[in-house]
C-alpha atoms as a PDB file:
ATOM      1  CA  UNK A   1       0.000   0.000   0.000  1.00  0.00           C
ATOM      2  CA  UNK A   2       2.547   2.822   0.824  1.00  0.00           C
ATOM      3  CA  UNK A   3       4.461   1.434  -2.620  1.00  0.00           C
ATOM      4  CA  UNK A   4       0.807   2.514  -4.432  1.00  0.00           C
ATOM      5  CA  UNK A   5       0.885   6.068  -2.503  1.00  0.00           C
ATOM      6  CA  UNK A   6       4.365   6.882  -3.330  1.00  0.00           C
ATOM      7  CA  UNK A   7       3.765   6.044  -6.959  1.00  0.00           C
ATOM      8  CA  UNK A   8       0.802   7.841  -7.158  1.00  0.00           C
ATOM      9  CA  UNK A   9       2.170  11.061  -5.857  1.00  0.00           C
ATOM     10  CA  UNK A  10       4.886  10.426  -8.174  1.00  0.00           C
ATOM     11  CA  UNK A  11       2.551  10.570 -10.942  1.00  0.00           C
ATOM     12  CA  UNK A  12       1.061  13.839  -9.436  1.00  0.00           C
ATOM     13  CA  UNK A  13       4.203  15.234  -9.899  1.00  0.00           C
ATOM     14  CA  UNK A  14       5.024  14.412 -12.804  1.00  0.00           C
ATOM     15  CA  UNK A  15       1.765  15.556 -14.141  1.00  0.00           C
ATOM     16  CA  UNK A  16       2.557  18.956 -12.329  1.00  0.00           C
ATOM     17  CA  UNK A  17       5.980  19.281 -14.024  1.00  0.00           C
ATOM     18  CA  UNK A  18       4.168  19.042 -17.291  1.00  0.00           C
ATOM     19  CA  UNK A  19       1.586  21.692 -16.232  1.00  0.00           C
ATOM     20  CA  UNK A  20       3.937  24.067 -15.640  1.00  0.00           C
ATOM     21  CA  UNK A  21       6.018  23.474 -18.555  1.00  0.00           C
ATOM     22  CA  UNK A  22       3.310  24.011 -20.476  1.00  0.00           C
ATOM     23  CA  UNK A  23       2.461  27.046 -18.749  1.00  0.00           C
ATOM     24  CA  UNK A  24       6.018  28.501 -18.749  1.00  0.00           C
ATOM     25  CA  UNK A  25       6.088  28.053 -22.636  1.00  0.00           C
ATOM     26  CA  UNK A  26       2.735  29.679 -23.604  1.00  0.00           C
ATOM     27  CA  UNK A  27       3.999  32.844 -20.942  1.00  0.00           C
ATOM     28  CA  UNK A  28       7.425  32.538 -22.654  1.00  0.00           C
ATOM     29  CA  UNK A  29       5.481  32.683 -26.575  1.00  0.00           C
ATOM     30  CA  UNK A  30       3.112  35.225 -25.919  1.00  0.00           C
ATOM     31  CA  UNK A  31       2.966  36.275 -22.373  1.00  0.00           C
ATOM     32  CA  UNK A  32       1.006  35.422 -19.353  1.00  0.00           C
ATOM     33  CA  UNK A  33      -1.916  37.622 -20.469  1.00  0.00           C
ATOM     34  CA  UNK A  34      -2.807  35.816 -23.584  1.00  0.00           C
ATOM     35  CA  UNK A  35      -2.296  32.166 -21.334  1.00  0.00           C
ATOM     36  CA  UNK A  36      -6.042  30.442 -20.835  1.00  0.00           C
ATOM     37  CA  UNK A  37      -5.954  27.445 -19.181  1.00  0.00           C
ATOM     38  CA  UNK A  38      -7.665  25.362 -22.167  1.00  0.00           C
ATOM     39  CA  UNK A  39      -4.771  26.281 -24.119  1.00  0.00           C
ATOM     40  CA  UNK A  40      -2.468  24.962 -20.864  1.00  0.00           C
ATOM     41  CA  UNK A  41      -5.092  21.931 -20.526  1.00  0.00           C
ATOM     42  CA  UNK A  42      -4.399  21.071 -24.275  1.00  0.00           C
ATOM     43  CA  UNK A  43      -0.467  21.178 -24.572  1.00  0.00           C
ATOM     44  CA  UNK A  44      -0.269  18.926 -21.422  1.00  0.00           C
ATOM     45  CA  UNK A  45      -2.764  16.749 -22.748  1.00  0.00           C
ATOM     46  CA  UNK A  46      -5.056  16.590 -20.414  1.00  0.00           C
ATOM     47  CA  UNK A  47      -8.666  18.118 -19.681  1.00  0.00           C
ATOM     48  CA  UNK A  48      -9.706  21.545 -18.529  1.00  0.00           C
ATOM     49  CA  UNK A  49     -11.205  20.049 -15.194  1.00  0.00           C
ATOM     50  CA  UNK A  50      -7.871  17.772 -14.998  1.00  0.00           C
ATOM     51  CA  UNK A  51      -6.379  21.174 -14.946  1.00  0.00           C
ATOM     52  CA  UNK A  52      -8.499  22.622 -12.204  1.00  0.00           C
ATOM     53  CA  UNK A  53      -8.075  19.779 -10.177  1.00  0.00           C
ATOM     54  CA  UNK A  54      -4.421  19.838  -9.987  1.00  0.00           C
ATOM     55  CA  UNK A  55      -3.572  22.904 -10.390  1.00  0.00           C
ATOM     56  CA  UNK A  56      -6.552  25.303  -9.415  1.00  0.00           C
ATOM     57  CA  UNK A  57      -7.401  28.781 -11.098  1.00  0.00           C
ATOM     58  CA  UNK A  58      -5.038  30.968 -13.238  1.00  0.00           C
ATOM     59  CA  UNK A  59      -4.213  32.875 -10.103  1.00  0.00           C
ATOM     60  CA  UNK A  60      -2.753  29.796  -8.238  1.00  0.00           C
ATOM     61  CA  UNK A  61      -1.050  28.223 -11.980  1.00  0.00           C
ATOM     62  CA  UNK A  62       0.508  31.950 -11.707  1.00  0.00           C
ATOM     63  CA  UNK A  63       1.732  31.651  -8.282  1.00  0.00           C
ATOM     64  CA  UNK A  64       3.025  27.691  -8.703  1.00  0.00           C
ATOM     65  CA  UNK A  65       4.796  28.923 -11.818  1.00  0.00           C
ATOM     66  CA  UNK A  66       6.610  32.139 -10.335  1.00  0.00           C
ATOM     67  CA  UNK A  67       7.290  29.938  -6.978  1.00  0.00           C
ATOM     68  CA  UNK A  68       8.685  26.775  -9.186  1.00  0.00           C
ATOM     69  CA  UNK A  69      11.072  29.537 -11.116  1.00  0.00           C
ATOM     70  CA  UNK A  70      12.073  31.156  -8.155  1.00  0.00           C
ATOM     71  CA  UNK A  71      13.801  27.913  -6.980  1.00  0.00           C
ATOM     72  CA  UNK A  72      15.520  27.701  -9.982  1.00  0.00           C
ATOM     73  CA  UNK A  73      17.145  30.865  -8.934  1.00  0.00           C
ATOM     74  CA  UNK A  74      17.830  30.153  -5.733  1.00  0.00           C
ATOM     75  CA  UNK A  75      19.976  27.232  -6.690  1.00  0.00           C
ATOM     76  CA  UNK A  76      22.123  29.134  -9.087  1.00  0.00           C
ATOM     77  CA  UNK A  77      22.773  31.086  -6.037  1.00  0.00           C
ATOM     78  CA  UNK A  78      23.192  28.441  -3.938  1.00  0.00           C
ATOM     79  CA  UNK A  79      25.500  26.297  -6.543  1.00  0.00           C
ATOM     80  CA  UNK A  80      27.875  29.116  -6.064  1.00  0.00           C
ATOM     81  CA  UNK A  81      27.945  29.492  -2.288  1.00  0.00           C
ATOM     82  CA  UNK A  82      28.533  25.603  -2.121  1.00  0.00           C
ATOM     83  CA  UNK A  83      31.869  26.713  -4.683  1.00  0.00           C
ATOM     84  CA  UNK A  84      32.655  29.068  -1.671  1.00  0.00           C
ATOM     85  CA  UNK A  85      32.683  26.694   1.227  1.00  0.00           C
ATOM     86  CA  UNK A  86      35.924  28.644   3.295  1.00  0.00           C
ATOM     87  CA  UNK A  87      34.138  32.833   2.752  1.00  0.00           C
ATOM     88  CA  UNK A  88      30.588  33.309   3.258  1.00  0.00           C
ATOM     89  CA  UNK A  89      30.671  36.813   1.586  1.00  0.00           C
ATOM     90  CA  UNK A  90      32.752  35.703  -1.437  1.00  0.00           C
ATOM     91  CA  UNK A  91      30.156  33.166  -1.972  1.00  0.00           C
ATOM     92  CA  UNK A  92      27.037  35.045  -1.605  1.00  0.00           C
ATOM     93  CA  UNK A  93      28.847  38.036  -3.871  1.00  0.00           C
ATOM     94  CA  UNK A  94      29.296  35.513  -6.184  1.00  0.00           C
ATOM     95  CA  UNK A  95      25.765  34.186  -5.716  1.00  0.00           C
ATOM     96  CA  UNK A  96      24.141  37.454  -6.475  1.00  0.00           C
ATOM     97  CA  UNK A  97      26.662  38.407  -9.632  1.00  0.00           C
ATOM     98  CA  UNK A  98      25.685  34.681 -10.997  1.00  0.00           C
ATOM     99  CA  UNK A  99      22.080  34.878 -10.763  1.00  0.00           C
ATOM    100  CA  UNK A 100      21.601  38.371 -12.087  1.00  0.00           C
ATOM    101  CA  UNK A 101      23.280  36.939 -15.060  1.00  0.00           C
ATOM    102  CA  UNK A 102      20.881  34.033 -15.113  1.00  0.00           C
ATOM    103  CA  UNK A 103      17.926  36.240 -14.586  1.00  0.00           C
ATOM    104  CA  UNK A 104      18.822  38.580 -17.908  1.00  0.00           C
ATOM    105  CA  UNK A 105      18.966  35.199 -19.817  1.00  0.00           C
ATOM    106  CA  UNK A 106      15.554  34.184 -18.170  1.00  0.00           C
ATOM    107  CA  UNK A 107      12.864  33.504 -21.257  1.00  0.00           C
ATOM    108  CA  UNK A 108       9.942  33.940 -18.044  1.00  0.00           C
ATOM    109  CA  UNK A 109      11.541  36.621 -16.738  1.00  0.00           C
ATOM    110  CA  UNK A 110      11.776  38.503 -19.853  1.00  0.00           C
ATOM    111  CA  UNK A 111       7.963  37.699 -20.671  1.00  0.00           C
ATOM    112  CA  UNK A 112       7.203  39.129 -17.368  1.00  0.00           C
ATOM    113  CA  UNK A 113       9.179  41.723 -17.790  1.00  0.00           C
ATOM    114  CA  UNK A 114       8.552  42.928 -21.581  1.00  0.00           C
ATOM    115  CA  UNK A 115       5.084  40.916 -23.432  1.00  0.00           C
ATOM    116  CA  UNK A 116       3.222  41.645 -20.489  1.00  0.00           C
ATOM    117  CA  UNK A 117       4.713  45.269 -19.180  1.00  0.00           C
ATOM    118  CA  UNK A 118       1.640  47.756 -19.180  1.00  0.00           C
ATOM    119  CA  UNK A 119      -0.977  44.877 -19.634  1.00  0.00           C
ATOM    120  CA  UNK A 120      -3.454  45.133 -16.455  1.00  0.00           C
ATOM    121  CA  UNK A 121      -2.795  40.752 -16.414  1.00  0.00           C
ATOM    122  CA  UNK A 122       0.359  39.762 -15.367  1.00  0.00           C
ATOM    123  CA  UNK A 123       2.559  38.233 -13.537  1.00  0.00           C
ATOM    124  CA  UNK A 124       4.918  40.740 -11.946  1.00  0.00           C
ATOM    125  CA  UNK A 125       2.797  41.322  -8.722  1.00  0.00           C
ATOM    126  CA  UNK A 126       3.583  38.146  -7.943  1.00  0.00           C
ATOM    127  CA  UNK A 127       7.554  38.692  -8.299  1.00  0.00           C
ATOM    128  CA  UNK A 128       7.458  41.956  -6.528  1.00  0.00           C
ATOM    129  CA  UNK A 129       4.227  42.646  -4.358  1.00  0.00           C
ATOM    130  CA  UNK A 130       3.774  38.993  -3.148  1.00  0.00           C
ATOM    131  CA  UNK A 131       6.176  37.690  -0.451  1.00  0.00           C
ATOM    132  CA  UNK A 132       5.592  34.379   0.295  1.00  0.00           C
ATOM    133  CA  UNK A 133       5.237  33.703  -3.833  1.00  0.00           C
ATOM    134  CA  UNK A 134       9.238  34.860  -4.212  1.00  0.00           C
ATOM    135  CA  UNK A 135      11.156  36.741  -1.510  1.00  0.00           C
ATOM    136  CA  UNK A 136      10.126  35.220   1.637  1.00  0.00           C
ATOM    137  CA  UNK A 137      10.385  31.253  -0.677  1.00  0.00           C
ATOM    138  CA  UNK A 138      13.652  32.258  -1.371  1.00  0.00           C
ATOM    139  CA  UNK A 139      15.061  34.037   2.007  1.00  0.00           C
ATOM    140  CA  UNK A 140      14.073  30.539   3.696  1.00  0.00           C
ATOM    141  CA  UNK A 141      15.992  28.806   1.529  1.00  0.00           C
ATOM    142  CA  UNK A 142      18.953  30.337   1.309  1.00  0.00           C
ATOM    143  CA  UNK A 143      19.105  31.132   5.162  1.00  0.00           C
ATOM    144  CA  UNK A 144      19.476  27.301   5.794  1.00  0.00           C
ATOM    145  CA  UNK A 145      21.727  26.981   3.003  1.00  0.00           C
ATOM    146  CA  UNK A 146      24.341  29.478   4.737  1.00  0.00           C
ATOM    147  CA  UNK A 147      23.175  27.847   7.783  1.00  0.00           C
ATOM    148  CA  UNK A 148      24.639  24.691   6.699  1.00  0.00           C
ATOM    149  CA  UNK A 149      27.582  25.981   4.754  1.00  0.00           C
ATOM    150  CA  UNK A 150      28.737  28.355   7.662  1.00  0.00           C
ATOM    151  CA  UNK A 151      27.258  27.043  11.444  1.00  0.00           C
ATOM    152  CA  UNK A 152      28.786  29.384  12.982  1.00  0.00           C
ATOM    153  CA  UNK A 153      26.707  31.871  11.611  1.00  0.00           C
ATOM    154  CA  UNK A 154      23.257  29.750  12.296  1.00  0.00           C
ATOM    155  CA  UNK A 155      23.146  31.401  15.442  1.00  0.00           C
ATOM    156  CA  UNK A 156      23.830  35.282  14.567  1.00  0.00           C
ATOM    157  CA  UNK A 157      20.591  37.410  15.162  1.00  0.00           C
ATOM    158  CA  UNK A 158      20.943  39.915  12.182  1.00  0.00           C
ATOM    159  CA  UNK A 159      21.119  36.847   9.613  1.00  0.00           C
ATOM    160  CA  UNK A 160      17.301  36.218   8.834  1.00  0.00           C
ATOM    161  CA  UNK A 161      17.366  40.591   8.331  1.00  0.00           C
ATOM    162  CA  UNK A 162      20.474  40.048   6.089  1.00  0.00           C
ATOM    163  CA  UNK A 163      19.486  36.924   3.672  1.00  0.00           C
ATOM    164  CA  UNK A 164      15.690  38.870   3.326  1.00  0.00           C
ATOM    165  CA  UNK A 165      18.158  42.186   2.377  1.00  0.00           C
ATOM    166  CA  UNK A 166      20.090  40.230  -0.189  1.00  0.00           C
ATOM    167  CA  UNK A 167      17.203  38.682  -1.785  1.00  0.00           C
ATOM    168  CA  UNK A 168      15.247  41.781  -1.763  1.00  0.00           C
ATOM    169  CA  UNK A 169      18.506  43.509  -3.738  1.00  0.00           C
ATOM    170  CA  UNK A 170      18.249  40.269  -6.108  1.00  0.00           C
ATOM    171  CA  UNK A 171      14.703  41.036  -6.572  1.00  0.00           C
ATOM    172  CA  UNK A 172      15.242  45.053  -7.214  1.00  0.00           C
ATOM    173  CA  UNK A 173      17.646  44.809  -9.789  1.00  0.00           C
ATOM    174  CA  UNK A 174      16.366  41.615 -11.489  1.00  0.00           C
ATOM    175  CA  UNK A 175      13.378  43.240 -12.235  1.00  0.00           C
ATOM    176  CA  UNK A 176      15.169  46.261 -13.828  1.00  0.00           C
ATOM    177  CA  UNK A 177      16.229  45.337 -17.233  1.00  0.00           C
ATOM    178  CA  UNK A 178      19.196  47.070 -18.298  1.00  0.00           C
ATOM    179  CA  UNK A 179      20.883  47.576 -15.127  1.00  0.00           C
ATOM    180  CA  UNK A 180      24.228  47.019 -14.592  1.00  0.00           C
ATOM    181  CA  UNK A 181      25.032  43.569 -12.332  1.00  0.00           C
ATOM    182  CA  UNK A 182      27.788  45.337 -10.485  1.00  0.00           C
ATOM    183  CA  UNK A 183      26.134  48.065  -8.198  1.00  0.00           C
ATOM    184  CA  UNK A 184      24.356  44.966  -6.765  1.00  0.00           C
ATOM    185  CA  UNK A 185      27.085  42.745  -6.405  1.00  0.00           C
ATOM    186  CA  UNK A 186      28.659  45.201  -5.033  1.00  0.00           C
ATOM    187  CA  UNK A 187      25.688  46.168  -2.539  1.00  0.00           C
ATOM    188  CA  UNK A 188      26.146  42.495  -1.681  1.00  0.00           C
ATOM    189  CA  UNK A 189      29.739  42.913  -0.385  1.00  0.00           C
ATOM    190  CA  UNK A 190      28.989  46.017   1.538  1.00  0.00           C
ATOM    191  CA  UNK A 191      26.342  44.158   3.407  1.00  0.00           C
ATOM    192  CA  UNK A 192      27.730  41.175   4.090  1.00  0.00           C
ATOM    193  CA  UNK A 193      31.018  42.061   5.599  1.00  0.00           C
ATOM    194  CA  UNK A 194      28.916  45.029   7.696  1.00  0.00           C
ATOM    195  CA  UNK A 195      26.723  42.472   9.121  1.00  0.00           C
ATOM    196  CA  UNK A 196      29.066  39.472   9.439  1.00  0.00           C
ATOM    197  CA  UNK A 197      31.891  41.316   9.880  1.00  0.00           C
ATOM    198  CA  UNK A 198      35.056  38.948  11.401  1.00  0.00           C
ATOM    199  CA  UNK A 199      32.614  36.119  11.306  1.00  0.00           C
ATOM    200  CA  UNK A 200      32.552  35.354   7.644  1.00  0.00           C
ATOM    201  CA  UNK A 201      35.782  34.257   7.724  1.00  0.00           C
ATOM    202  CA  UNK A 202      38.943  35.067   6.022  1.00  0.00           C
ATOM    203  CA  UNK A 203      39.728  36.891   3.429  1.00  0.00           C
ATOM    204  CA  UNK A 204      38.025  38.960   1.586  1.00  0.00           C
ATOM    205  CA  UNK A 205      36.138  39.467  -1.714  1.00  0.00           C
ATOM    206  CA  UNK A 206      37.740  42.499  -3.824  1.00  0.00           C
ATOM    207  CA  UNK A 207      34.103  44.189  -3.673  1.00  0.00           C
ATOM    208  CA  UNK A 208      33.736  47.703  -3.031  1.00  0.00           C
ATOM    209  CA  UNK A 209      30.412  48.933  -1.283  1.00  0.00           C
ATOM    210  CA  UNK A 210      30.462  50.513  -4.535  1.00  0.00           C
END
């Protein structure tokens, strides 16, 4: 019997992967206003109610969608910190620099940002006006991820305030297309060693506050 459930939610999630795919490449074509979910329904290959059933309305395909990408993010990010087991700032500096390059390569991020810019549907509430859909998903994450690289720093106070600061800076210039990667990664130097000071470890990063 627990062989059948664990297949079955297998199955589920497999299912779900192909939602979202599906959903990510009709956004990605023509933009997130133009998505219906018959269209989504149909490149899956399953029903409309299917659809409902798994998934729910538009609104929650949006927000699975924008939380599913927003892991992809965080482990660029966290890929590079891993790469900087010995310096927590050089890793997070590195972090931010390597996913701000990832974001302007983004094909959902650019939808969000360009197809749908001006249209009264879209997505980018949920990147910037919705918390728990992208910052506060991603702060949690990469909080136990320093956690775990660095345990000495598990137990400073300031560290929840500086991982939501860091991913809030992410979040700020990701959304700004055109901006130069450097003030940020910079940014992400500056508050890093202020916060961690001595605690992060030798050496340093090369980063000016900028």
């Amino acid at each position: 019997m627990a062989g059948s459930g664990a297949f079955r939610r297998e199955r589920r999630e497999v299912l779900r992967t192909r939602l979202l795919d599906a959903a990510r490449d009709i956004t990605t074509e023509s933009g997130w206003s133009s998505l219906t979910m018959s269209a989504v329904a149909g490149r899956a290959g399953i029903s409309r109610q299917h659809l409902y059933n798994e998934i729910g309305t538009k609104a929650e395909l949006g927000s699975a969608l924008v939380g599913r990408e927003t892991d992809g993010f965080v482990a660029v990010m966290c890929e590079q910190m891993r790469a900087h087991p010995a310096d927590a700032v050089a890793g997070v500096v590195a972090a931010v620099r390597d996913v701000l390059e990832y974001g302007a390569r983004n094909a959902l991020l650019t939808s969000i940002l360009t197809v749908d810019e001006g249209v009264g549907e879209s997505l980018l509430p949920l990147v910037t006006a919705r918390p728990d859909v992208v910052r506060d998903r991603a702060a949690t994450a990469l909080l136990r991820e320093i956690s775990a690289l660095h345990p000495a720093l598990a137990g400073v106070a300031d560290l929840p305030r500086l991982v939501d600061g860091v991913v809030r800076l992410v979040v700020s210039h990701a959304t700004s297309p055109g901006d130069s990667t450097e003030p940020a990664v910079a940014q992400a130097g500056w508050l890093l060693r202020g916060f961690l000071g001595g605690a992060a470890g030798p050496g340093g990063t090369g980063v000016s506050p900028g």
